[in-house]
N, C-alpha and C. Protein backbone atom coordinates (compact mmCIF):
# COMPACT_ATOMS: atom_id res chain seq x y z
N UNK A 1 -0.35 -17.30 4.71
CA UNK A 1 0.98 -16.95 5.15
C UNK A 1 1.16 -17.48 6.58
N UNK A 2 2.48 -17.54 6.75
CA UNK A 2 2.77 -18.49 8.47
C UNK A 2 3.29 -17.22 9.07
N UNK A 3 2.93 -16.96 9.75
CA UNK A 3 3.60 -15.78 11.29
C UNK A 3 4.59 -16.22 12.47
N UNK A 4 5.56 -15.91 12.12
CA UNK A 4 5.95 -16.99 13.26
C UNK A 4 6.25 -18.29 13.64
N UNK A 5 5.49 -19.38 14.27
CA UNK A 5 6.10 -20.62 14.13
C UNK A 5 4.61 -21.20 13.89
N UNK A 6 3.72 -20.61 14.41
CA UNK A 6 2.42 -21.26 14.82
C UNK A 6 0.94 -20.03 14.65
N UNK A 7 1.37 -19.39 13.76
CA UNK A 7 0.25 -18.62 13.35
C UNK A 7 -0.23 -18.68 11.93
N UNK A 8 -1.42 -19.28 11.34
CA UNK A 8 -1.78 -19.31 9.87
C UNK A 8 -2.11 -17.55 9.38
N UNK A 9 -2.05 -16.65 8.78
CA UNK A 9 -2.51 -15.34 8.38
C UNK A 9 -3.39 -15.30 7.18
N UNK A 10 -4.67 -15.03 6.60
CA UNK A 10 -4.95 -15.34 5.36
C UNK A 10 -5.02 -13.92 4.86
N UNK A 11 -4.22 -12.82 3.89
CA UNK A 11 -4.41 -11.45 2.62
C UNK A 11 -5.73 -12.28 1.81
N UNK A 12 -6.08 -11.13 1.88
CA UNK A 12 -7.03 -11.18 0.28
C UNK A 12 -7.04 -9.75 0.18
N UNK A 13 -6.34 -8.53 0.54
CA UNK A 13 -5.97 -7.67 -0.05
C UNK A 13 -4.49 -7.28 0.31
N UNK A 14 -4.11 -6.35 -1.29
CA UNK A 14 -2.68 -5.79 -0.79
C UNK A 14 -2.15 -4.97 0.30
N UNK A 15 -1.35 -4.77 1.03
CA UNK A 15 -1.26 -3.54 2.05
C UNK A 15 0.61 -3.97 2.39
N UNK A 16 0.84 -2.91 2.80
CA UNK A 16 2.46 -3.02 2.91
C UNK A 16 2.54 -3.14 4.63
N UNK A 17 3.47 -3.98 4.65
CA UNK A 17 3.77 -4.25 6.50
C UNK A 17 5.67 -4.62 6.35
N UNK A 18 5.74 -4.39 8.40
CA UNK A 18 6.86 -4.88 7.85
C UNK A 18 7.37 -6.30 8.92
N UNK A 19 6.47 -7.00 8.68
CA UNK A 19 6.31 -8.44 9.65
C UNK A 19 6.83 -8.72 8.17
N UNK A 20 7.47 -10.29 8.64
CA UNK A 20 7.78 -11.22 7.98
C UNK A 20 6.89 -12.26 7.88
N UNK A 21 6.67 -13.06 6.72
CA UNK A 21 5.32 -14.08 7.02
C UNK A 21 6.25 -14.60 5.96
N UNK A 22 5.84 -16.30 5.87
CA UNK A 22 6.40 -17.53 5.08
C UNK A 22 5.21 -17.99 3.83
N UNK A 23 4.75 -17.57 2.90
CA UNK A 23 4.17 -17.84 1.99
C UNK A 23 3.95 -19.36 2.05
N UNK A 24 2.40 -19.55 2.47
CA UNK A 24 2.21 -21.03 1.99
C UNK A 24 1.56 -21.56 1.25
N UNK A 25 0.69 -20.48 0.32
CA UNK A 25 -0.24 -20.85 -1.08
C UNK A 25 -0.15 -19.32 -0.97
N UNK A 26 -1.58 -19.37 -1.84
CA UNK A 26 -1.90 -18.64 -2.74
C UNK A 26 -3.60 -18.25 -2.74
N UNK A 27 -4.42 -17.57 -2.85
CA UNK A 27 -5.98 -17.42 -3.24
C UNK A 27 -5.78 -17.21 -4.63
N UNK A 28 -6.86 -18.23 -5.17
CA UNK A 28 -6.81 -17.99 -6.66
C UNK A 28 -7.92 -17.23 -7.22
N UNK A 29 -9.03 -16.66 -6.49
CA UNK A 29 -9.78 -15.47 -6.73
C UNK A 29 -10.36 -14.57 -5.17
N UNK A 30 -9.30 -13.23 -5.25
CA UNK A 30 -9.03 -13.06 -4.57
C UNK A 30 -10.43 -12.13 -4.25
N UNK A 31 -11.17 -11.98 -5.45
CA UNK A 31 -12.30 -10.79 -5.69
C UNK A 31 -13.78 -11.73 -5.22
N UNK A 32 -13.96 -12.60 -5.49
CA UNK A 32 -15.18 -13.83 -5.05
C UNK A 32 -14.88 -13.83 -3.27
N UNK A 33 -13.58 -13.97 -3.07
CA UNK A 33 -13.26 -14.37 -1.58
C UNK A 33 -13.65 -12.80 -0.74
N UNK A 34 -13.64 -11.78 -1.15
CA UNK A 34 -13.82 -10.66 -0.71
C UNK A 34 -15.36 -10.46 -0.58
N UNK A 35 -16.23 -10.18 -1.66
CA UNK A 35 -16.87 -10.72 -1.58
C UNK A 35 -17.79 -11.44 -1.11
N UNK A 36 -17.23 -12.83 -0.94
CA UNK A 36 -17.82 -13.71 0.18
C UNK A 36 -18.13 -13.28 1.80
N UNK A 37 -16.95 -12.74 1.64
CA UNK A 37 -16.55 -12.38 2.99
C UNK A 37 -17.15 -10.88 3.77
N UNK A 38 -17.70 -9.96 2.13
CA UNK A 38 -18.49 -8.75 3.03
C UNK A 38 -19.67 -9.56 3.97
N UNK A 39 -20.81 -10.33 2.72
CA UNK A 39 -21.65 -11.25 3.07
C UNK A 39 -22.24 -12.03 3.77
N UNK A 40 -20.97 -12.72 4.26
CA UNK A 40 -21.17 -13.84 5.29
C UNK A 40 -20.91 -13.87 6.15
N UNK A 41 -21.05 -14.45 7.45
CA UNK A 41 -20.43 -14.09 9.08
C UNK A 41 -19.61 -15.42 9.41
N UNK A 42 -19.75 -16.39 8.58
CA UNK A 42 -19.51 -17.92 8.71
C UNK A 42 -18.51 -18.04 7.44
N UNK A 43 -17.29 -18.08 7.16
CA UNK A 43 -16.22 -18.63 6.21
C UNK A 43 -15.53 -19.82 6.34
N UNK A 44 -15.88 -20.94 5.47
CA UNK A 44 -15.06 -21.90 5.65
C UNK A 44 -14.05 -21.96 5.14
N UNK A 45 -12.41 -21.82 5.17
CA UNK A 45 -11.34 -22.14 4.31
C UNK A 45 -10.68 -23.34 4.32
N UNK A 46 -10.53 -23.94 3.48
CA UNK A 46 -10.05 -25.24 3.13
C UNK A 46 -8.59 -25.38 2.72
N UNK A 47 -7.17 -26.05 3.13
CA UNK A 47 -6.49 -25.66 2.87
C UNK A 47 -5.97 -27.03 1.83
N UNK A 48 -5.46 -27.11 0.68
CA UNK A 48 -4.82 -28.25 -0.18
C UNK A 48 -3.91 -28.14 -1.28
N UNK A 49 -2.89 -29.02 -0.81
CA UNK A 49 -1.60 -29.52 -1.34
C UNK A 49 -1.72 -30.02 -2.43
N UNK A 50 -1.28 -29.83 -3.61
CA UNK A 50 -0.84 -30.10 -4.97
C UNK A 50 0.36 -31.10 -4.72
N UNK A 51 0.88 -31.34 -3.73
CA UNK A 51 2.23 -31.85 -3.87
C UNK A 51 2.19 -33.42 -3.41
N UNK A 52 2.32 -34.23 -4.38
CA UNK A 52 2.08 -35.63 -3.94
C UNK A 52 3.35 -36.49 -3.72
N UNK A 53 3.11 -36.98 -2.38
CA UNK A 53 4.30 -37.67 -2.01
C UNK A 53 4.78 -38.76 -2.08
């Protein structure tokens, strides 16, 4: 999600707020990424476009 003009945000869980954020994908397993993330201290996220120009 985008915050603002210049902030990336990444959910991997639900929670209700009342900021506005601009949807820019998606996690497609949101339960592996959790997960990952109790685990590890080091996360790499990779970000990629489906959309060919």
């Amino acid at each position: 999600m985008l915050y603002g003009s210049d902030c990336i945000v990444i959910f991997y869980k639900d929670f209700e707020t009342f900021n506005k954020y601009t949807r820019l994908g998606y996690i497609e397993d949101k339960e592996k990424l959790s997960d990952i993330l109790k685990n590890n201290n080091d996360v790499k996220i990779t970000f990629q476009s489906d959309i060919k120009i």
